[in-house]
N, C-alpha and C. Protein backbone atom coordinates (compact mmCIF):
# COMPACT_ATOMS: atom_id res chain seq x y z
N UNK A 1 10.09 -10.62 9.93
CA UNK A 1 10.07 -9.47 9.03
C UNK A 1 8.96 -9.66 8.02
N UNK A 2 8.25 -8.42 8.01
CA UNK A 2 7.04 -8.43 6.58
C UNK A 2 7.71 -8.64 5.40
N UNK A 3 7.52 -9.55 4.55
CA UNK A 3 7.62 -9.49 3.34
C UNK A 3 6.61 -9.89 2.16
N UNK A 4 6.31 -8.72 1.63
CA UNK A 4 5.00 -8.87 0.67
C UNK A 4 5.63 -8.38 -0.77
N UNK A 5 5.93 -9.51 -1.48
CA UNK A 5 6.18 -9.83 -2.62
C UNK A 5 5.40 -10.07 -3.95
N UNK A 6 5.40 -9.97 -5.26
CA UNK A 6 4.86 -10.32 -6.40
C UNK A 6 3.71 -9.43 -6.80
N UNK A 7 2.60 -10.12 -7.78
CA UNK A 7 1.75 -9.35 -8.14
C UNK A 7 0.50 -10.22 -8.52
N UNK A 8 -0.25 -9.46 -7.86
CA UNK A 8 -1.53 -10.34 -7.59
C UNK A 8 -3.04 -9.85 -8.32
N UNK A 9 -3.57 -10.16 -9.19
CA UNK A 9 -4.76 -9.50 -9.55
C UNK A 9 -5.80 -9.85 -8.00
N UNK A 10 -6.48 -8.42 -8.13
CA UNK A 10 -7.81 -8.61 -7.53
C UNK A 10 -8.93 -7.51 -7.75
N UNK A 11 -9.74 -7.60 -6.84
CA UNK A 11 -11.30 -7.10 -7.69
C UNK A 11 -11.85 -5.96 -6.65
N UNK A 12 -12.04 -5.13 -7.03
CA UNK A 12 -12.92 -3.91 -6.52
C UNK A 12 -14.08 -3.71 -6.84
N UNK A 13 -14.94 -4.16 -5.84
CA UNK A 13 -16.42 -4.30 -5.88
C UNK A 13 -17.09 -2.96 -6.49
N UNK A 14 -18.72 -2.60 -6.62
CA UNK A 14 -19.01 -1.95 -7.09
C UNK A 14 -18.86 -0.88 -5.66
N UNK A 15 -19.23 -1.10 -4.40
CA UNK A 15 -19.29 -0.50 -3.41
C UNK A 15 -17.78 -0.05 -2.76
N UNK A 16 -16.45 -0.17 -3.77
CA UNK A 16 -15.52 -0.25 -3.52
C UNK A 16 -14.48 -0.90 -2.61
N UNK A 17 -15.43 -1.92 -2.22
CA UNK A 17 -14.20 -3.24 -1.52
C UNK A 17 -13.45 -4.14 -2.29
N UNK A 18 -12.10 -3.70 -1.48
CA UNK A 18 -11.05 -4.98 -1.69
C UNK A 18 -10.94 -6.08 -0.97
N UNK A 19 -11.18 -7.21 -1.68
CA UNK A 19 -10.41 -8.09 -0.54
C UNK A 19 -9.15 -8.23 -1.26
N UNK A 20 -8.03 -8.70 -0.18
CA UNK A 20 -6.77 -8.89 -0.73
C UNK A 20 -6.58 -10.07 -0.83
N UNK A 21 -5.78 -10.49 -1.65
CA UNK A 21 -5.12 -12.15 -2.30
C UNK A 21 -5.09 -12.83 -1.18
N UNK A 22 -5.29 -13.89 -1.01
CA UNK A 22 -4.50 -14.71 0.12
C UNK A 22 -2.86 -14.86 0.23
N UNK A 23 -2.44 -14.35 -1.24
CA UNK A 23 -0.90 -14.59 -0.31
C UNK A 23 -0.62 -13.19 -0.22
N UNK A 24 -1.18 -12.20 0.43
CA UNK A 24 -1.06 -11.40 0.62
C UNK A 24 -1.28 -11.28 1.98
N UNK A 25 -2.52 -11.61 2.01
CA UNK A 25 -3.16 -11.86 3.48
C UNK A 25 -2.67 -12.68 4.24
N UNK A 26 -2.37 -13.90 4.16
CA UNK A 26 -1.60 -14.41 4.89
C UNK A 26 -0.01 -13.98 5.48
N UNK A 27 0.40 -13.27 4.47
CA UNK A 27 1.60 -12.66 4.84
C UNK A 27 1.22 -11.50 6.01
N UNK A 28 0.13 -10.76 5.83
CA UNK A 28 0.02 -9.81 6.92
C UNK A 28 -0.85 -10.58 8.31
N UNK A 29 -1.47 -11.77 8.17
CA UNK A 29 -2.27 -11.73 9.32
C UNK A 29 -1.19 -12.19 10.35
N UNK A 30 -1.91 -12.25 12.12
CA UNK A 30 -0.22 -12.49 12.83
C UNK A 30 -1.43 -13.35 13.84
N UNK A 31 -1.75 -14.59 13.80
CA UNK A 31 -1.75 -15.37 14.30
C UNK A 31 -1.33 -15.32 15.85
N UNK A 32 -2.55 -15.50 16.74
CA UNK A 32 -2.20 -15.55 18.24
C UNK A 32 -2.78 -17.06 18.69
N UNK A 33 -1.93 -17.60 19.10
CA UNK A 33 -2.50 -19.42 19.95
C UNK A 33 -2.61 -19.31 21.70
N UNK A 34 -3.67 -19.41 21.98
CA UNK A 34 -3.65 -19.92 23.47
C UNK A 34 -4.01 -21.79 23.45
N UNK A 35 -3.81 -21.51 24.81
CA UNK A 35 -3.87 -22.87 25.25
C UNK A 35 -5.46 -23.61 25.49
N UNK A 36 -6.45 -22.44 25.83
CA UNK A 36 -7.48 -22.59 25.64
C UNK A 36 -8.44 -22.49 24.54
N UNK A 37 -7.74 -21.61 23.52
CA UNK A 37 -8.83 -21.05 22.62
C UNK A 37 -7.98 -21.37 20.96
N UNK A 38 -9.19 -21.56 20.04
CA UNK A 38 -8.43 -21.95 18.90
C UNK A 38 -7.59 -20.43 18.29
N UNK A 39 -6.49 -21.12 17.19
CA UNK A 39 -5.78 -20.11 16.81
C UNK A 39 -6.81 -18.92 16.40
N UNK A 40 -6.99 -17.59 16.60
CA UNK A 40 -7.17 -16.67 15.88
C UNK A 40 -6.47 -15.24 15.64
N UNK A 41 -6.98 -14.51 14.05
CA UNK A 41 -6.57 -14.02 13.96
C UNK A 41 -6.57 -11.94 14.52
N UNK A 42 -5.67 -11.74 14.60
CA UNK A 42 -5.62 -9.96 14.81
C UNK A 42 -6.13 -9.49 13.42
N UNK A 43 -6.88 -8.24 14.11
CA UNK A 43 -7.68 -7.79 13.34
C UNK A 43 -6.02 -6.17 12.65
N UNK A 44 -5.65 -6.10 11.56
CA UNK A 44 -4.86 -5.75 11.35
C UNK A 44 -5.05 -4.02 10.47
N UNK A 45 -4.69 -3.13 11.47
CA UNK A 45 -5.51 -1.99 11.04
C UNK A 45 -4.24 -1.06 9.59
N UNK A 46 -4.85 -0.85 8.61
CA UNK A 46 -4.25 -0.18 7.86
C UNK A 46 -4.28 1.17 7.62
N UNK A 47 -3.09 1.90 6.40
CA UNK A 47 -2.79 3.11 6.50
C UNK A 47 -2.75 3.46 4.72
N UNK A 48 -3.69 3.91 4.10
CA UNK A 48 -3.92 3.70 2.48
C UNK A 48 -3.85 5.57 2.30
N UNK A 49 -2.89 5.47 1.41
CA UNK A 49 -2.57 7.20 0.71
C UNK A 49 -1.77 6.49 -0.56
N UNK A 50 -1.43 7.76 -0.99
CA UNK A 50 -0.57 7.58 -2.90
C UNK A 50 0.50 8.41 -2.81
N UNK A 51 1.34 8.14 -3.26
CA UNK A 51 2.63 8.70 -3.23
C UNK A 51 3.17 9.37 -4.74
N UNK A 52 1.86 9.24 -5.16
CA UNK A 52 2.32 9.86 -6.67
C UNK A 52 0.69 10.71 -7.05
N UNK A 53 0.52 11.63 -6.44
CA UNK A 53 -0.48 12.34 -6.79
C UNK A 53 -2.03 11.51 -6.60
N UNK A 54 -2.30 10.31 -6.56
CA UNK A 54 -3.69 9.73 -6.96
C UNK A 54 -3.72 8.55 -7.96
N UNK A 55 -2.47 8.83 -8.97
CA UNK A 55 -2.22 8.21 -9.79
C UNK A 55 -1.88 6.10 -9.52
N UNK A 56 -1.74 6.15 -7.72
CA UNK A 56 -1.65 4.49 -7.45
C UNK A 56 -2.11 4.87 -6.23
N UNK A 57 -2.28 3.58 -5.37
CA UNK A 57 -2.35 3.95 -3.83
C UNK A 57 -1.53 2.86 -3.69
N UNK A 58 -0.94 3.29 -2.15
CA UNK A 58 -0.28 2.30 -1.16
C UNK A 58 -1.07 2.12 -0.24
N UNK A 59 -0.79 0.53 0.37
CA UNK A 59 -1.53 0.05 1.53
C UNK A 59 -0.34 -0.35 2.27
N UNK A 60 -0.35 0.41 3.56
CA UNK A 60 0.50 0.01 4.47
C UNK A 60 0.39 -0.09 6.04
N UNK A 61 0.94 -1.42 6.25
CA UNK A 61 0.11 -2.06 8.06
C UNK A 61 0.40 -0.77 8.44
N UNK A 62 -0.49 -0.17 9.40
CA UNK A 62 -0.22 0.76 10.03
C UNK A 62 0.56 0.68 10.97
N UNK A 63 1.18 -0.86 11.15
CA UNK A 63 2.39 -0.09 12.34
C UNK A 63 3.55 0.26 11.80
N UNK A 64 3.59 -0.81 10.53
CA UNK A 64 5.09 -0.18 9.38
C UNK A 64 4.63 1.49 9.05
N UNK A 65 3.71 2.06 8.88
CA UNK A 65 3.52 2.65 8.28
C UNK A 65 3.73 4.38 9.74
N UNK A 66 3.47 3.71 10.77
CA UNK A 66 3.79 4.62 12.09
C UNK A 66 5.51 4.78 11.99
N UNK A 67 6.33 3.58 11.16
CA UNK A 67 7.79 3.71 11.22
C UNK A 67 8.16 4.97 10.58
N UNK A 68 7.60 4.88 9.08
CA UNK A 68 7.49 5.74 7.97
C UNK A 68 7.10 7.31 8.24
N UNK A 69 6.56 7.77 9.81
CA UNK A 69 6.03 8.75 10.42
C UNK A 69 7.07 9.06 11.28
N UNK A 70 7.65 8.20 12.00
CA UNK A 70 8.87 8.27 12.83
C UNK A 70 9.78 8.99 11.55
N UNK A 71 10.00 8.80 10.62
CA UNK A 71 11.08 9.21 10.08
C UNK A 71 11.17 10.67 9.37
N UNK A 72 9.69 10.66 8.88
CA UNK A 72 9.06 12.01 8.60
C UNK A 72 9.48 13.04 9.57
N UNK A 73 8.81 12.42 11.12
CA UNK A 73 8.95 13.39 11.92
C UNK A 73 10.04 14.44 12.16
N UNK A 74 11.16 13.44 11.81
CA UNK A 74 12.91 13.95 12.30
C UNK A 74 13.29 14.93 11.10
N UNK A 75 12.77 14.80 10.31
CA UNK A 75 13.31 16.38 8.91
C UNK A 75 12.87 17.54 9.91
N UNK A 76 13.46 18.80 9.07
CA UNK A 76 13.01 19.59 9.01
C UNK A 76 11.71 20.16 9.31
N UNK A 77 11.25 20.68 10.01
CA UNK A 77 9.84 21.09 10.34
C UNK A 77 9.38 22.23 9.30
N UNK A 78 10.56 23.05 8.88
CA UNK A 78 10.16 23.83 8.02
C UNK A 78 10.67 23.40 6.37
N UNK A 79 11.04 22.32 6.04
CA UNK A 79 11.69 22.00 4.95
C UNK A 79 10.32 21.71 3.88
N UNK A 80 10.67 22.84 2.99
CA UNK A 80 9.27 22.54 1.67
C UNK A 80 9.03 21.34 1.45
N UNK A 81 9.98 20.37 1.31
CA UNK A 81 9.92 19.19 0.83
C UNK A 81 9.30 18.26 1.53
N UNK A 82 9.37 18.74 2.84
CA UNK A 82 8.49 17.76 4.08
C UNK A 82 7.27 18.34 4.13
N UNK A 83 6.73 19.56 4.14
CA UNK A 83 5.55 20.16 4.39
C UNK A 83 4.52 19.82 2.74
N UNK A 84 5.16 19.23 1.50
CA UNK A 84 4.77 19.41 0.22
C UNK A 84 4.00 17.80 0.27
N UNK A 85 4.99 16.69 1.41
CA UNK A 85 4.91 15.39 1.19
C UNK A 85 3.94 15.29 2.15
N UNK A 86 4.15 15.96 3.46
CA UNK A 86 2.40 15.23 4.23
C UNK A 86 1.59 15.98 4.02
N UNK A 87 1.54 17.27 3.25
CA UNK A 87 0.06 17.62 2.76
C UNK A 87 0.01 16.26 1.84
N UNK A 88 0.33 16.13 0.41
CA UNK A 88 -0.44 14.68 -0.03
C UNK A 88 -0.11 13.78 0.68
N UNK A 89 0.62 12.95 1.63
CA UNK A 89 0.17 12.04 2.08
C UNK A 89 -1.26 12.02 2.74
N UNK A 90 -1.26 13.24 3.51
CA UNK A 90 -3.00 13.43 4.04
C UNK A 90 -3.90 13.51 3.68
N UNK A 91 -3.81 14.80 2.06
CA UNK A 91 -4.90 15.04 1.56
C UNK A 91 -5.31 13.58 0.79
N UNK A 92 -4.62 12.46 0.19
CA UNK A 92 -4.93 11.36 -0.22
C UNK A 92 -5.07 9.82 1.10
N UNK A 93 -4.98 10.38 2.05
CA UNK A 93 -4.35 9.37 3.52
C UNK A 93 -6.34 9.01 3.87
N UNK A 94 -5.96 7.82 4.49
CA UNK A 94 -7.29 7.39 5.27
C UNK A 94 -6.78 6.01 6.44
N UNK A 95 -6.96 6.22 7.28
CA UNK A 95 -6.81 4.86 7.90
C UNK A 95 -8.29 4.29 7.82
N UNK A 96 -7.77 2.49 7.48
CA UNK A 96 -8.89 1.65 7.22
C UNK A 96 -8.63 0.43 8.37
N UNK A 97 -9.69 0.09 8.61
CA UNK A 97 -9.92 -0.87 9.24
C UNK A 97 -10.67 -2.13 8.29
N UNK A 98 -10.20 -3.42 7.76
CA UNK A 98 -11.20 -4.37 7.36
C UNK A 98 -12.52 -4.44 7.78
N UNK A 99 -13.34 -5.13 7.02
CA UNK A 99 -14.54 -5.23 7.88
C UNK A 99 -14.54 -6.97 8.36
N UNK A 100 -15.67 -7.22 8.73
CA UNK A 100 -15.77 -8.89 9.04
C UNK A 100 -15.02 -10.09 8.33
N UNK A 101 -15.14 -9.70 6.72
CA UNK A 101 -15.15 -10.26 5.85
C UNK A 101 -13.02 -10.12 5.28
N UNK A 102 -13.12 -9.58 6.22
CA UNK A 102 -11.47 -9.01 6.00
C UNK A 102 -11.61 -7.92 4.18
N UNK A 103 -12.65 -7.21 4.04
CA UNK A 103 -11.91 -7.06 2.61
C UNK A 103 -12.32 -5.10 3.70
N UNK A 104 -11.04 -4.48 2.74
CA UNK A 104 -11.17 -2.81 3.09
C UNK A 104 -11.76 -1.89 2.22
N UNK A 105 -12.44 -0.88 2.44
CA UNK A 105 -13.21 -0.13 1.42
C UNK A 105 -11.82 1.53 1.35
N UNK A 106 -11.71 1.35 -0.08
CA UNK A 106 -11.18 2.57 -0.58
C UNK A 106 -12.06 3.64 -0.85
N UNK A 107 -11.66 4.54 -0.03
CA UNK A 107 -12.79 5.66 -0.37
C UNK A 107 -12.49 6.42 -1.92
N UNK A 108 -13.83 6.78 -2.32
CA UNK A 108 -14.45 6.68 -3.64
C UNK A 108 -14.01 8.16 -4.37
N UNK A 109 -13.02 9.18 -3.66
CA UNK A 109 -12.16 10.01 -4.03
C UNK A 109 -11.50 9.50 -4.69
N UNK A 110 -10.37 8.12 -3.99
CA UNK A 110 -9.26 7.65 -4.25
C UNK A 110 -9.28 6.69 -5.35
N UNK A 111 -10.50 5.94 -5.25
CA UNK A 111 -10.58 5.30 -6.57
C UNK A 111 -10.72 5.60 -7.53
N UNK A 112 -11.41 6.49 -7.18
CA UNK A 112 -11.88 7.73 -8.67
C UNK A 112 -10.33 7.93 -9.75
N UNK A 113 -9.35 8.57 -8.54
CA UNK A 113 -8.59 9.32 -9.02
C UNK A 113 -7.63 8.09 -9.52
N UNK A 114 -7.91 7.11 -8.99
CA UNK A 114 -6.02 6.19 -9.47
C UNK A 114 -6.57 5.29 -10.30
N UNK A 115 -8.60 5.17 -10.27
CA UNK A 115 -9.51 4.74 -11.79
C UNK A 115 -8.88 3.15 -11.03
N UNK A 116 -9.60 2.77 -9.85
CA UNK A 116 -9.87 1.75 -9.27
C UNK A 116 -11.12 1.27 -9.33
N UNK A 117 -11.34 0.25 -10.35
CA UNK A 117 -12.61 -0.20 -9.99
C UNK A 117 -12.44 -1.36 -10.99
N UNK A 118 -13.23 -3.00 -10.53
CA UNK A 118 -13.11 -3.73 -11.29
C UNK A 118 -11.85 -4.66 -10.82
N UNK A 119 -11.06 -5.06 -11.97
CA UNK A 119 -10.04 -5.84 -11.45
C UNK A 119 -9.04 -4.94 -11.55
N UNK A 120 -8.00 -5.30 -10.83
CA UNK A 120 -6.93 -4.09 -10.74
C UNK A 120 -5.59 -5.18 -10.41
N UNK A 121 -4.68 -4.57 -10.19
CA UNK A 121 -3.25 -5.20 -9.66
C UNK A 121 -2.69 -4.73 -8.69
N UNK A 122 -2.38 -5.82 -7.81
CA UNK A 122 -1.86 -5.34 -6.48
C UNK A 122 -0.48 -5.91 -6.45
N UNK A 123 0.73 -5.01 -6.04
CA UNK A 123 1.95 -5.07 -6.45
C UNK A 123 2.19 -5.20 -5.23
N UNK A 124 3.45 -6.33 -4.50
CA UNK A 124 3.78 -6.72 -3.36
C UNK A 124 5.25 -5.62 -2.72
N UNK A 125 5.51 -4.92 -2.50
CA UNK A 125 6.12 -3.72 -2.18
C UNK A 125 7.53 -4.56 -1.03
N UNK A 126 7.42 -5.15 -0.51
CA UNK A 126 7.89 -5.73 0.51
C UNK A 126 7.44 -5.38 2.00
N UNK A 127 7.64 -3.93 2.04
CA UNK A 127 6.91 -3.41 3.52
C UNK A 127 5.31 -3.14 3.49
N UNK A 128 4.78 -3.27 2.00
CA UNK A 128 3.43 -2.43 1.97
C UNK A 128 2.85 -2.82 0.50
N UNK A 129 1.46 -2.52 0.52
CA UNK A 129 1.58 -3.19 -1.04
C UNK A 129 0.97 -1.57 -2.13
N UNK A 130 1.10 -2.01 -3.52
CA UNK A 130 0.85 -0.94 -4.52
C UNK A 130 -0.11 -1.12 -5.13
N UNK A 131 -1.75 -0.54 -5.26
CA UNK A 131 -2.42 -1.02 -6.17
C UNK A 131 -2.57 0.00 -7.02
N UNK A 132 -2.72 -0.92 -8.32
CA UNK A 132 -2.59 -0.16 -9.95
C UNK A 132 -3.71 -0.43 -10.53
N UNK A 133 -4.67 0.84 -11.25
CA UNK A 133 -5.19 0.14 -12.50
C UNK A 133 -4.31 -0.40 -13.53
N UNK A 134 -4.66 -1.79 -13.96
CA UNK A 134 -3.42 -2.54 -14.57
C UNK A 134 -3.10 -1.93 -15.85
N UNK A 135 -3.98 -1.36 -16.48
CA UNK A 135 -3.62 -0.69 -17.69
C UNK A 135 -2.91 0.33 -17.63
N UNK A 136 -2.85 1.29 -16.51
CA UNK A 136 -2.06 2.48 -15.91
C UNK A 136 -0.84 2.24 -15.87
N UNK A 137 -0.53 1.07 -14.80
CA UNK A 137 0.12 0.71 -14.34
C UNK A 137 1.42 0.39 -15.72
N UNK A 138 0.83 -0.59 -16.79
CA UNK A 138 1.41 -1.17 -18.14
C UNK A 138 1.85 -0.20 -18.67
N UNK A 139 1.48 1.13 -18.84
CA UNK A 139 1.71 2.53 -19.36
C UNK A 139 2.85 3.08 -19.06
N UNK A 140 2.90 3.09 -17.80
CA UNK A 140 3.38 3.79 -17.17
C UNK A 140 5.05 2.57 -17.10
N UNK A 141 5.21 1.69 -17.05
CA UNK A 141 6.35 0.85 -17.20
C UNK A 141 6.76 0.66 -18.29
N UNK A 142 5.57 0.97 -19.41
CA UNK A 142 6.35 0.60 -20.84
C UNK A 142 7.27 1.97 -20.73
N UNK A 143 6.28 2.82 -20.78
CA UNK A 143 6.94 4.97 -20.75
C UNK A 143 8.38 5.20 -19.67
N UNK A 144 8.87 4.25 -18.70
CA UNK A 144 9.69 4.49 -17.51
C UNK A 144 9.97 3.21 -17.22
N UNK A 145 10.55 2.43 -17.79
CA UNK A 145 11.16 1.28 -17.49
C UNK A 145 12.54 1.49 -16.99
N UNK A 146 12.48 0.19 -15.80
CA UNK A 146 14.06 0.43 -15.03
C UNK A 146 15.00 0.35 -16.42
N UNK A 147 15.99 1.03 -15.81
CA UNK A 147 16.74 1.25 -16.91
C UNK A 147 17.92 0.58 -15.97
N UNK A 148 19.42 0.65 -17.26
CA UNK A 148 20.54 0.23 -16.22
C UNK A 148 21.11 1.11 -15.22
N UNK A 149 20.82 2.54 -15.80
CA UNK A 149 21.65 3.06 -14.66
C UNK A 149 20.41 3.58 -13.47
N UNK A 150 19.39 2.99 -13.53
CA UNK A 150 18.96 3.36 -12.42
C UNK A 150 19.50 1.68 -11.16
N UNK A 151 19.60 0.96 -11.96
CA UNK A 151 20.42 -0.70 -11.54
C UNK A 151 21.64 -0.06 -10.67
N UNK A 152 22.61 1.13 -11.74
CA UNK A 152 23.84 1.34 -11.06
C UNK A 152 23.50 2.47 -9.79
N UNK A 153 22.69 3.08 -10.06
CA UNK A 153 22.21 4.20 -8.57
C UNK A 153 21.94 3.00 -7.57
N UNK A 154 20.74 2.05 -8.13
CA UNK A 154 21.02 1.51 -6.47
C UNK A 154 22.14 0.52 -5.81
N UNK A 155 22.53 0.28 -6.78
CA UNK A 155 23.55 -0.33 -6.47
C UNK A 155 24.89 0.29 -5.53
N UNK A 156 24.76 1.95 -6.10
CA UNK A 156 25.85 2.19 -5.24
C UNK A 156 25.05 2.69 -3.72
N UNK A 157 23.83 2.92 -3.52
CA UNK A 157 23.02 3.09 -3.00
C UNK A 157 22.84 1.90 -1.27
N UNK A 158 23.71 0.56 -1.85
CA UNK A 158 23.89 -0.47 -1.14
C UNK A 158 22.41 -1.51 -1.02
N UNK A 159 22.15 -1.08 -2.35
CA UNK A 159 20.85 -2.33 -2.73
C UNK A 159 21.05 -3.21 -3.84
């Protein structure tokens, strides 16, 4: 099972590449061994949109992220609420591929808008990760901090 945990500073180039943390990366790479050839790694294709207007992005393996499509699929075809969520998932959506160097380029819409550039914070999601401008990010938790009864929603929630 993926599990991508904690919070990791990292850096967004001027040309807008990320590379991601190593314990980040290591958590996603998946290691193949033959008998002939040394261990290497899969090249691991991703699925980067925002779930809050522009305001953060998510990075998610694109095969977790094909699950997350499976589930979409089964609503309503005509339900506002589904037709409201993959227009922005799309209009903010890009699939990325790393380059050589393993780091991924955020296109320069998206950085713009969630004010990615420089060092930033990458939040470990468990299935996927969250990157924040960290000052945004601080804002936005001082203004909306878990509270208790959001503790008691998930709780009855079975989390």
């Amino acid at each position: 099972m993926l599990t991508l945990r904690g919070n990791s500073p990292a850096t967004v180039d001027e040309k807008g590449r990320l590379k991601l943390p190593s314990i980040f990366r290591s958590a996603l790479e998946k290691p193949l061994t033959s008998k002939d050839k040394p261990k290497k790694i899969d090249v691991i294709n991703f699925y980067l949109t925002s779930l809050d207007l522009g305001n953060s992005l998510v990075l998610f393996p694109l095969s977790i992220w094909e699950q997350h499509e499976k589930a979409l699929v089964n609503l309503p075809f005509m339900h506002p609420g589904k037709r409201k969520m993959l227009h922005s998932l799309s209009f903010h959506g890009s699939e990325i591929t790393p380059d050589n160097q393993g780091r991924i380029v955020i296109p320069q819409k998206l950085r713009e808008q969630a004010r990615l550039a420089g060092e930033i914070s990458i939040l470990g999601m468990i299935d996927h990760l969250a990157l924040w401008n960290t000052a945004s990010y601080q804002e936005l938790s001082s203004k909306d901090p878990v509270t208790s009864e959001d503790l008691m929603t998930l709780s009855r929630l079975g989390g």
